[in-house]
Protein backbone atom coordinates (compact mmCIF):
# COMPACT_ATOMS: atom_id res chain seq x y z
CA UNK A 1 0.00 0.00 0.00
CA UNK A 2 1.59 3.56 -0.75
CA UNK A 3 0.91 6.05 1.85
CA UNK A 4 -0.11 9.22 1.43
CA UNK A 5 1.34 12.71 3.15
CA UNK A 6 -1.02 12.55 6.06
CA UNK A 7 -1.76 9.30 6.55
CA UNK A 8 -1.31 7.31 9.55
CA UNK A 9 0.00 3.76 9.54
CA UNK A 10 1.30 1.08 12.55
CA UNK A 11 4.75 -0.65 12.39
CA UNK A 12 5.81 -3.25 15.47
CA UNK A 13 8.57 -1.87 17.73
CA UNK A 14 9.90 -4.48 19.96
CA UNK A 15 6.83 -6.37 21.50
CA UNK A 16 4.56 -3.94 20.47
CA UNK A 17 2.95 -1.70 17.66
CA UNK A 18 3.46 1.76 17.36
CA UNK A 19 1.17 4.36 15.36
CA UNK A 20 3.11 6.94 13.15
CA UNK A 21 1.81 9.78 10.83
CA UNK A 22 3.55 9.30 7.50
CA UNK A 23 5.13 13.03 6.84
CA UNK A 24 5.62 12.24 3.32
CA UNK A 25 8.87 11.74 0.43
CA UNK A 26 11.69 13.45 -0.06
CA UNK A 27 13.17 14.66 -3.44
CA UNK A 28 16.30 12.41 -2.83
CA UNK A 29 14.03 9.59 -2.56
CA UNK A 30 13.68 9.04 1.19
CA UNK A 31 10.54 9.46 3.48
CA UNK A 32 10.27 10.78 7.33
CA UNK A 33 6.86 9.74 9.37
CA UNK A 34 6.52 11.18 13.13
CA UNK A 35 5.56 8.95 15.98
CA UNK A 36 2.74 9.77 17.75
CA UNK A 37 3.08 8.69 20.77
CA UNK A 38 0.42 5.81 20.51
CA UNK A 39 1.22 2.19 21.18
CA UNK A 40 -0.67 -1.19 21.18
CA UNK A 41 0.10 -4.97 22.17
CA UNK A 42 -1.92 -6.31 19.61
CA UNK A 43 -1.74 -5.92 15.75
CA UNK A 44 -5.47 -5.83 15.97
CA UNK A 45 -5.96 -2.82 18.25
CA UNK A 46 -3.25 -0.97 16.31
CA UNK A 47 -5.02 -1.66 13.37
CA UNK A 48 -8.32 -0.18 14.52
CA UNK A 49 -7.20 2.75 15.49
CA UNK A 50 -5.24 3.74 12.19
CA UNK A 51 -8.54 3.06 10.62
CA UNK A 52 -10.57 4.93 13.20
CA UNK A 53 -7.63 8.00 12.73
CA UNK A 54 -7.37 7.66 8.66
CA UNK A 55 -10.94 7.59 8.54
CA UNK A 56 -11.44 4.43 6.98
CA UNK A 57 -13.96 1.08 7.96
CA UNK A 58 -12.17 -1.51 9.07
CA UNK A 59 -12.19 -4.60 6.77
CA UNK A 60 -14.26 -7.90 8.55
CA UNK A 61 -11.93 -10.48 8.97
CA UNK A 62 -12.71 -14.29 7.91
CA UNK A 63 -12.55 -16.54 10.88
């Protein structure tokens, strides 16, 4: 998925997953992204709320 400027997105960090806001790309062909401060022990949770933040509906999962 390519992220937009704006965007907010979850990455794990040790044990646990972190939230970021993707800052957007560089003209040397890097990217920066700011953490906000947010994090989550489950991939689920983390996942909910960079839905709830991007404004998005979170996608039902098959069981």
């Amino acid at each position: 998925m390519k992220l937009h400027k704006g965007q907010y997105f979850y990455a794990p960090r040790g044990g646990n997953f972190r939230i970021y806001k993707f800052d957007g790309e560089h003209g040397d062909g890097t990217s920066s992204s700011t953490e906000i401060g947010e994090t989550y022990f489950s991939r689920s949770e983390a996942y909910a709320r960079v839905c709830e933040l991007n404004g998005w509906k979170q996608k039902e999962r098959k069981a």
